[in-house]
PDB file of N, CA and C in Angstrom:
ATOM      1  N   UNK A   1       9.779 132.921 433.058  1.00  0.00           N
ATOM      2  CA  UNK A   1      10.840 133.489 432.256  1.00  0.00           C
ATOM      3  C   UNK A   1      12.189 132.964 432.729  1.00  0.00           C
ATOM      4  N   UNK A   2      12.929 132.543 431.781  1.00  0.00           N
ATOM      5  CA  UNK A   2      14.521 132.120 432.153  1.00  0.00           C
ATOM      6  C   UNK A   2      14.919 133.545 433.244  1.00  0.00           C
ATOM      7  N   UNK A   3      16.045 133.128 434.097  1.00  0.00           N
ATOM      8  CA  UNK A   3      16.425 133.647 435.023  1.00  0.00           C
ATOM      9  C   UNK A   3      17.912 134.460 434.288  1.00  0.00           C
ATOM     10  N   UNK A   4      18.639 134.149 432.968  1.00  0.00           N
ATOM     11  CA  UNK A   4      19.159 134.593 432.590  1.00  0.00           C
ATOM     12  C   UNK A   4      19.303 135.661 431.886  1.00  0.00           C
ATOM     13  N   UNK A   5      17.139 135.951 431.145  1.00  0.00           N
ATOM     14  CA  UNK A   5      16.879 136.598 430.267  1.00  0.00           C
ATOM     15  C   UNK A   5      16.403 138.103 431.350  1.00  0.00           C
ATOM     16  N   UNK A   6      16.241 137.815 432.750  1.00  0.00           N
ATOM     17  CA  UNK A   6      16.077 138.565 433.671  1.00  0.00           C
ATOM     18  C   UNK A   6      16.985 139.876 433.535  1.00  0.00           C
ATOM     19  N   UNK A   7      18.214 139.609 433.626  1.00  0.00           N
ATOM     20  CA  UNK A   7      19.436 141.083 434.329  1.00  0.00           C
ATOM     21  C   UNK A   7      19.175 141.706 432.910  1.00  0.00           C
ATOM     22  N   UNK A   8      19.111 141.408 431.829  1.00  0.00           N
ATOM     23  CA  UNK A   8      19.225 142.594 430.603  1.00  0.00           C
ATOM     24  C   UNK A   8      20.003 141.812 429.512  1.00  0.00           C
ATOM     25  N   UNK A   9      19.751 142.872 428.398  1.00  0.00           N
ATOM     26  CA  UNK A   9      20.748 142.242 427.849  1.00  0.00           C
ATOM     27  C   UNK A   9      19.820 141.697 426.369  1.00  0.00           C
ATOM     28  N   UNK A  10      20.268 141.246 425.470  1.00  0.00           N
ATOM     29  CA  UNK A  10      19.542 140.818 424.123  1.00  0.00           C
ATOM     30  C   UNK A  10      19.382 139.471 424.627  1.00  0.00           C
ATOM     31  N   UNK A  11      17.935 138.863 423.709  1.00  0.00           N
ATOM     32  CA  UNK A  11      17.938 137.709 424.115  1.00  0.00           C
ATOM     33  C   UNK A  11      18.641 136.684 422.920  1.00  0.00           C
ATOM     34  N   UNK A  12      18.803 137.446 422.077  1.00  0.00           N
ATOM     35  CA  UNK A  12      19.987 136.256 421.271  1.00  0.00           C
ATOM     36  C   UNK A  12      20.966 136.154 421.543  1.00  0.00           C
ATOM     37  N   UNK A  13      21.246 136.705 422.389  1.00  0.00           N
ATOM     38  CA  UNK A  13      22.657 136.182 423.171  1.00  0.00           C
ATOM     39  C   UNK A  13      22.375 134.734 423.881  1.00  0.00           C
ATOM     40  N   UNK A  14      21.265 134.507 424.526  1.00  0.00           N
ATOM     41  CA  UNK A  14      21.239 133.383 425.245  1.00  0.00           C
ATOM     42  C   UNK A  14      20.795 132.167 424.402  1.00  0.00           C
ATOM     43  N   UNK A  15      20.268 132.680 423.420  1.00  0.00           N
ATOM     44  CA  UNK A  15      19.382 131.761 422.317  1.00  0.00           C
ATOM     45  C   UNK A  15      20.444 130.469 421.622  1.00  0.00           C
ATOM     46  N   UNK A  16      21.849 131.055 421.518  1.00  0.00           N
ATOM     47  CA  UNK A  16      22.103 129.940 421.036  1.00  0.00           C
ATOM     48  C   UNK A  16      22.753 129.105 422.272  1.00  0.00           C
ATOM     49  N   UNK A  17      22.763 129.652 423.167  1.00  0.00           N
ATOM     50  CA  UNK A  17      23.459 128.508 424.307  1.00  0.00           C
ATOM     51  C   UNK A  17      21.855 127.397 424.893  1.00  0.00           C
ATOM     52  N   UNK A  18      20.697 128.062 424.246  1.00  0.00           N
ATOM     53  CA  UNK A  18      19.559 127.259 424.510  1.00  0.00           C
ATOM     54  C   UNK A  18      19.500 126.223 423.803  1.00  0.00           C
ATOM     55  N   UNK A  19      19.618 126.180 422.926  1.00  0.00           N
ATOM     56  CA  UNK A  19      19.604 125.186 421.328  1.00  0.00           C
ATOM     57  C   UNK A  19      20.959 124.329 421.541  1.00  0.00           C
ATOM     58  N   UNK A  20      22.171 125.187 421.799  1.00  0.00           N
ATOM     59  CA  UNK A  20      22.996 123.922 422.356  1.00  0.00           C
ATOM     60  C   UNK A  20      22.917 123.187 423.578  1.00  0.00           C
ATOM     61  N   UNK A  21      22.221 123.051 424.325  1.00  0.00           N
ATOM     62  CA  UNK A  21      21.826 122.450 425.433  1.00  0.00           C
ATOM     63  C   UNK A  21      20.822 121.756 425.162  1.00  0.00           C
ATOM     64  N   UNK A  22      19.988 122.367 424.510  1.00  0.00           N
ATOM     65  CA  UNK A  22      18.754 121.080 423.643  1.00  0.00           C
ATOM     66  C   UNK A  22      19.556 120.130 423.082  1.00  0.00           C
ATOM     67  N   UNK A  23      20.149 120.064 422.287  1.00  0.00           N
ATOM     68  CA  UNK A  23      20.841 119.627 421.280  1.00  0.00           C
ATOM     69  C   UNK A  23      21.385 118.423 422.409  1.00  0.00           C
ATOM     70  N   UNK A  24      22.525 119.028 422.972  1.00  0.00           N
ATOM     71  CA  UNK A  24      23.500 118.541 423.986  1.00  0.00           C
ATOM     72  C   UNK A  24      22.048 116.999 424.663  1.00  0.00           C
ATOM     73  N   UNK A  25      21.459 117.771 425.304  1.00  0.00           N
ATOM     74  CA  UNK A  25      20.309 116.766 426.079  1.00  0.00           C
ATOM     75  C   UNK A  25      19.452 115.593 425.244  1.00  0.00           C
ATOM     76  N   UNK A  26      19.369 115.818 424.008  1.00  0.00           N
ATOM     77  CA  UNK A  26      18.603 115.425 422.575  1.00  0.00           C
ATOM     78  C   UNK A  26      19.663 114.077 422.795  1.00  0.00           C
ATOM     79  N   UNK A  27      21.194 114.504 422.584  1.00  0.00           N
ATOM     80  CA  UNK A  27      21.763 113.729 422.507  1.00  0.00           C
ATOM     81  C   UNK A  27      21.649 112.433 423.190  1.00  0.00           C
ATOM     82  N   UNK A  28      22.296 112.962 424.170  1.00  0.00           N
ATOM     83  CA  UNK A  28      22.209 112.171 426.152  1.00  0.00           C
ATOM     84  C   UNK A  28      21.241 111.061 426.149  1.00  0.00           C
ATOM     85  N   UNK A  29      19.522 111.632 425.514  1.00  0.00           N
ATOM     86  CA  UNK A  29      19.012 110.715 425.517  1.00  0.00           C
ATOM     87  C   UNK A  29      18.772 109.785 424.765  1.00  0.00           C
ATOM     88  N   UNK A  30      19.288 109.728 423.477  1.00  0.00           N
ATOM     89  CA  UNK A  30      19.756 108.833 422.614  1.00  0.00           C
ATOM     90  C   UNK A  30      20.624 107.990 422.741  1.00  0.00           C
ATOM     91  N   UNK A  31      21.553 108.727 423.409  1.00  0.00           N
ATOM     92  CA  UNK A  31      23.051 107.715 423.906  1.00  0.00           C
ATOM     93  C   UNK A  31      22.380 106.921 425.089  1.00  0.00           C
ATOM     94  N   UNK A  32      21.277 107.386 426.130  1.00  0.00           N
ATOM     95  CA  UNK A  32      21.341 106.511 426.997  1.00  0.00           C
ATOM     96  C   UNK A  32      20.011 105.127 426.430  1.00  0.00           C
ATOM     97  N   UNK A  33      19.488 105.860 425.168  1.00  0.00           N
ATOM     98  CA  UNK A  33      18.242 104.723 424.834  1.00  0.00           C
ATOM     99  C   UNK A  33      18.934 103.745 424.165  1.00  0.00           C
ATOM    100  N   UNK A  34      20.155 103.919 423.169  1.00  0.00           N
ATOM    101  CA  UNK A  34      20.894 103.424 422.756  1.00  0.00           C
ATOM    102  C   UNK A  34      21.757 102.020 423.595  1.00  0.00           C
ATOM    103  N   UNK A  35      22.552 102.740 425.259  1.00  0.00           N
ATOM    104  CA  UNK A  35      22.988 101.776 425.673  1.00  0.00           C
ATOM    105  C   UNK A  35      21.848 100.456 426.393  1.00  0.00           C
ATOM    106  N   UNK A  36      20.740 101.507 426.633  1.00  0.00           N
ATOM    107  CA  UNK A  36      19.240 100.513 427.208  1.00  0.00           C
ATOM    108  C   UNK A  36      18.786  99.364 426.972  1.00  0.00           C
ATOM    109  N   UNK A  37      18.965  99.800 425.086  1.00  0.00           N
ATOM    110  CA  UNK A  37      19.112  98.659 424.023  1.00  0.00           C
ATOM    111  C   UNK A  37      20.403  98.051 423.739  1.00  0.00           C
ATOM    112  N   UNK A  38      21.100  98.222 424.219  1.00  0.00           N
ATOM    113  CA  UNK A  38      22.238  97.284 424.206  1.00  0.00           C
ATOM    114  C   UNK A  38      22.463  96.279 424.945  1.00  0.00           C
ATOM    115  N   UNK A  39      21.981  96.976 426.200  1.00  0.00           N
ATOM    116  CA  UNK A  39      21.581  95.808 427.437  1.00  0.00           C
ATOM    117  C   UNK A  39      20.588  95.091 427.087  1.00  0.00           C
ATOM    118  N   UNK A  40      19.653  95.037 426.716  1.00  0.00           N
ATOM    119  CA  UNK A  40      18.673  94.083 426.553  1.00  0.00           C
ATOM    120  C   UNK A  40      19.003  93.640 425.710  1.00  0.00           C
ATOM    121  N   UNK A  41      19.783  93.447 424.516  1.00  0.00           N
ATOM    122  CA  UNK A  41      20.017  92.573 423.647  1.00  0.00           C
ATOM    123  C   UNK A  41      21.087  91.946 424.058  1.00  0.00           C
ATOM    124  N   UNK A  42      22.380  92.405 424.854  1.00  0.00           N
ATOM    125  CA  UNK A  42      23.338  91.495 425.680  1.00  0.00           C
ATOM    126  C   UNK A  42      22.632  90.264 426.825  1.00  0.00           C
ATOM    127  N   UNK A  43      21.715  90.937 427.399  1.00  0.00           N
ATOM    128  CA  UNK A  43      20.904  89.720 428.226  1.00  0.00           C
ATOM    129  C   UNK A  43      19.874  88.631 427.174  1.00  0.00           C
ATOM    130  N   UNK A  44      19.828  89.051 426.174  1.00  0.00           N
ATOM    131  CA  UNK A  44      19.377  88.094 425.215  1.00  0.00           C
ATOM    132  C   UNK A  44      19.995  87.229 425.061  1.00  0.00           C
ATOM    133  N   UNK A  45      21.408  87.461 424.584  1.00  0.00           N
ATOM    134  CA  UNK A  45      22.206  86.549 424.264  1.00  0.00           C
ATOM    135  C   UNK A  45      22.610  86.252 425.567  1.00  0.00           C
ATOM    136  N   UNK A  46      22.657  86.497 426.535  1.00  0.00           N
ATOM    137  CA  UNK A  46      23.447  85.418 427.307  1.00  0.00           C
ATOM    138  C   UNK A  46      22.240  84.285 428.005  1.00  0.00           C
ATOM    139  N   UNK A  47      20.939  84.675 428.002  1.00  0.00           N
ATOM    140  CA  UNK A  47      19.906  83.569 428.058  1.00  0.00           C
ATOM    141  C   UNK A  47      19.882  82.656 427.530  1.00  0.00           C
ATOM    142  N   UNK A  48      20.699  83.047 425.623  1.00  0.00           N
ATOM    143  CA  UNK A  48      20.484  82.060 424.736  1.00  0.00           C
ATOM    144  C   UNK A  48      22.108  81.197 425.061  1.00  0.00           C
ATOM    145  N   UNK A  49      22.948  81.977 425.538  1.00  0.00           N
ATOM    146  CA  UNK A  49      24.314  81.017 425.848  1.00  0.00           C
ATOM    147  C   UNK A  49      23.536  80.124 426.960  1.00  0.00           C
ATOM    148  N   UNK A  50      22.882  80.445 427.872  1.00  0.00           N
ATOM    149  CA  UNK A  50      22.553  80.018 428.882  1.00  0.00           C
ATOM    150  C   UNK A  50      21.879  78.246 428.593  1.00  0.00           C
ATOM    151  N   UNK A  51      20.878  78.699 427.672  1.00  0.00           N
ATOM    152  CA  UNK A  51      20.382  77.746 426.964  1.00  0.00           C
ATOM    153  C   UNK A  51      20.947  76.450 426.120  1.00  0.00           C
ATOM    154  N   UNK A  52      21.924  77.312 425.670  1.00  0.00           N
ATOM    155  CA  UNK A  52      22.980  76.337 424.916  1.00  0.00           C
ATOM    156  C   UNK A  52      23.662  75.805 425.658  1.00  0.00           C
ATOM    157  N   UNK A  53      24.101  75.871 426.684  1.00  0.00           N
ATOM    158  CA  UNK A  53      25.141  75.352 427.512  1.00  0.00           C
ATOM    159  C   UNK A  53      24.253  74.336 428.572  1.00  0.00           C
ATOM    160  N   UNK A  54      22.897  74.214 428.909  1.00  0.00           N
ATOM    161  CA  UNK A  54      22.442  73.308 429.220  1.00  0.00           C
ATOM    162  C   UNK A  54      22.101  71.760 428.034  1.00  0.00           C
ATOM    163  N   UNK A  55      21.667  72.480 426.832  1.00  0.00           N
ATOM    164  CA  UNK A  55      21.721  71.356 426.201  1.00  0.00           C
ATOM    165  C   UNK A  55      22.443  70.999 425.919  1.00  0.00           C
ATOM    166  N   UNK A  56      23.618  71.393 425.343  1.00  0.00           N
ATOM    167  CA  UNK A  56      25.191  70.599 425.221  1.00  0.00           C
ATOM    168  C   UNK A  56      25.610  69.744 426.813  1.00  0.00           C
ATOM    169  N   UNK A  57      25.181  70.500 427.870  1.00  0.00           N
ATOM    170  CA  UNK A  57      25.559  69.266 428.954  1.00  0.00           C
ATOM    171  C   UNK A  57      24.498  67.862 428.763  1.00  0.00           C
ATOM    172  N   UNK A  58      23.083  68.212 428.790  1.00  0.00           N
ATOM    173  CA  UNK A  58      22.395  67.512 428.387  1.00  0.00           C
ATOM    174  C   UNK A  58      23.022  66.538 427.513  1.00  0.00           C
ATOM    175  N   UNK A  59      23.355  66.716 426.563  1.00  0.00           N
ATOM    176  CA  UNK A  59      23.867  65.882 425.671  1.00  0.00           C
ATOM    177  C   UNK A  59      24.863  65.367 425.800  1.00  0.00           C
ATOM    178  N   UNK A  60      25.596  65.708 426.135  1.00  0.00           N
ATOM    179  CA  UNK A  60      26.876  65.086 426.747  1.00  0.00           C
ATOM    180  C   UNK A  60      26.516  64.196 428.158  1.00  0.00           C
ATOM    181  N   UNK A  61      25.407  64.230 428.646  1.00  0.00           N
ATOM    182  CA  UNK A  61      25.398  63.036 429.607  1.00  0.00           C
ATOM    183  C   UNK A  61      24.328  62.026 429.309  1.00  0.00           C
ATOM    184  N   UNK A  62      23.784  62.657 427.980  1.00  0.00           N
ATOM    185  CA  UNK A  62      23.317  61.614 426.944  1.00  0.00           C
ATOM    186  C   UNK A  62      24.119  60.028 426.699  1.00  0.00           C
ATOM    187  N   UNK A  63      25.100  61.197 425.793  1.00  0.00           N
ATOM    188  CA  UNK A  63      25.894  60.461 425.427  1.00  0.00           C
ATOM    189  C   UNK A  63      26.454  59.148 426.155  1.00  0.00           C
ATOM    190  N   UNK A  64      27.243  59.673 427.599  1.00  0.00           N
ATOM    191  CA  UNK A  64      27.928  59.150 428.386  1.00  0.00           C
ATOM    192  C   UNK A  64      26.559  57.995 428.959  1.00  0.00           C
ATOM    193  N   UNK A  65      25.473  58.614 429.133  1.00  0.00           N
ATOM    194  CA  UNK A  65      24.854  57.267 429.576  1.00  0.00           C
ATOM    195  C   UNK A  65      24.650  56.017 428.539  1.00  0.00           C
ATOM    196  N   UNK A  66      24.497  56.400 427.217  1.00  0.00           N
ATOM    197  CA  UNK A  66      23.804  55.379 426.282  1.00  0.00           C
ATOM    198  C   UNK A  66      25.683  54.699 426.106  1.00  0.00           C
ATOM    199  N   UNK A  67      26.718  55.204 426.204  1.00  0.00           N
ATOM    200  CA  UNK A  67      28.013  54.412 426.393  1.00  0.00           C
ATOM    201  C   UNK A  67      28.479  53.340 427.313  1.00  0.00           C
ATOM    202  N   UNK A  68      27.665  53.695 428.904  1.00  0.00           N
ATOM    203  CA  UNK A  68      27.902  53.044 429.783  1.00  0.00           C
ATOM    204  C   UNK A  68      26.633  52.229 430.131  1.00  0.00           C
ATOM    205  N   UNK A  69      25.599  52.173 429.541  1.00  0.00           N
ATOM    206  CA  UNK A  69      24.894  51.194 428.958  1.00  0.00           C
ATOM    207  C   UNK A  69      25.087  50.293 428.169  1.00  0.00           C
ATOM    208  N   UNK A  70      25.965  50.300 427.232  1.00  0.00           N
ATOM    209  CA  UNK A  70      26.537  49.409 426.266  1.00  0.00           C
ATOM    210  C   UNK A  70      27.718  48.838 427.201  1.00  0.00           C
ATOM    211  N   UNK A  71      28.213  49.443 427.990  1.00  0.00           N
ATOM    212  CA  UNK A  71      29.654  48.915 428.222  1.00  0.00           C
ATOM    213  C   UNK A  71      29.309  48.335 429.608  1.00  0.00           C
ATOM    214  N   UNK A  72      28.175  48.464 430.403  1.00  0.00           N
ATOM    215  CA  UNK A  72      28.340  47.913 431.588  1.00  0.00           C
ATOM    216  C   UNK A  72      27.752  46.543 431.248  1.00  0.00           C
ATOM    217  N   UNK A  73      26.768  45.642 430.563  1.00  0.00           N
ATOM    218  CA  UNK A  73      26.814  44.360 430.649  1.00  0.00           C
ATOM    219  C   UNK A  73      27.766  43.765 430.171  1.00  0.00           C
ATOM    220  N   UNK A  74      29.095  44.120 429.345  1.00  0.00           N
ATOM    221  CA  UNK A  74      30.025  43.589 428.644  1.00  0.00           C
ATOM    222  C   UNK A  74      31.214  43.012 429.878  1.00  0.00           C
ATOM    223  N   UNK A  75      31.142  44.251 430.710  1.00  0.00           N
ATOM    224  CA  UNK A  75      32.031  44.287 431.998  1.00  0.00           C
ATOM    225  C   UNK A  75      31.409  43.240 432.871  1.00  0.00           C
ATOM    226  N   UNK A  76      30.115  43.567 433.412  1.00  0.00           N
ATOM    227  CA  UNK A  76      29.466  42.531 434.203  1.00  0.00           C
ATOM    228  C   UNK A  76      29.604  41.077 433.771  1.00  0.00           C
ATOM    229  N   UNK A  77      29.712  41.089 432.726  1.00  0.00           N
ATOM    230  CA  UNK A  77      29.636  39.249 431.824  1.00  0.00           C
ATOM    231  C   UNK A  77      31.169  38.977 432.076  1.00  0.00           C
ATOM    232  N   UNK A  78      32.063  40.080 431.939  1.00  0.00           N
ATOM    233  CA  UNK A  78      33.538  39.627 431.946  1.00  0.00           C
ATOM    234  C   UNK A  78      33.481  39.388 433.407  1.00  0.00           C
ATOM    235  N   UNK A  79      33.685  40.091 434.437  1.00  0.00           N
ATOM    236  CA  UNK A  79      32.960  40.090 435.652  1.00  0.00           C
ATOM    237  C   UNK A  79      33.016  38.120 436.387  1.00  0.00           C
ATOM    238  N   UNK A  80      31.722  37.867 435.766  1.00  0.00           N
ATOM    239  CA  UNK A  80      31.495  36.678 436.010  1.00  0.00           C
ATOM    240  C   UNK A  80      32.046  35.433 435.673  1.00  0.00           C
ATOM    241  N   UNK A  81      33.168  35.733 434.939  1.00  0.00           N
ATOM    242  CA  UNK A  81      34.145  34.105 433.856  1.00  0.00           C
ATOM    243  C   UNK A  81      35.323  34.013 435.215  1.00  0.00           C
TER     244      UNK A  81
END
């Protein structure tokens, strides 16, 4: 038995401070499943930044190699005159 419903007293008096505390807690755990899922979808995306930002370097030293492939026998030949 609640410890409140103990000293006396009607029990609808306590009844609605029960239901608002359900309520209240109902909440809480929504708000905290809510931010749970927020986090896991923020670490989603930053895996996928994560991801992106290797292949854009990737590519960018793509790039820079297939450039200095073209440009280093041009140099080497000048190089040699």
């Amino acid at each position: 038995m609640n410890g409140r419903r103990d000293i006396g007293g009607s029990r609808y008096l306590y009844d609605s401070f029960d239901a608002a505390h359900a309520r209240i807690d109902a909440n809480e755990r929504v708000a905290e499943e809510r931010w749970l899922a927020l986090a896991r979808r923020l670490e989603r995306i930053d895996m996928s930044l994560d991801r992106l930002e290797k292949r854009l370097w990737l590519t960018v030293y793509g790039v820079a190699t297939i450039v200095l492939s073209q440009l280093l026998p041009k140099i080497l030949a000048g190089l040699g005159q």
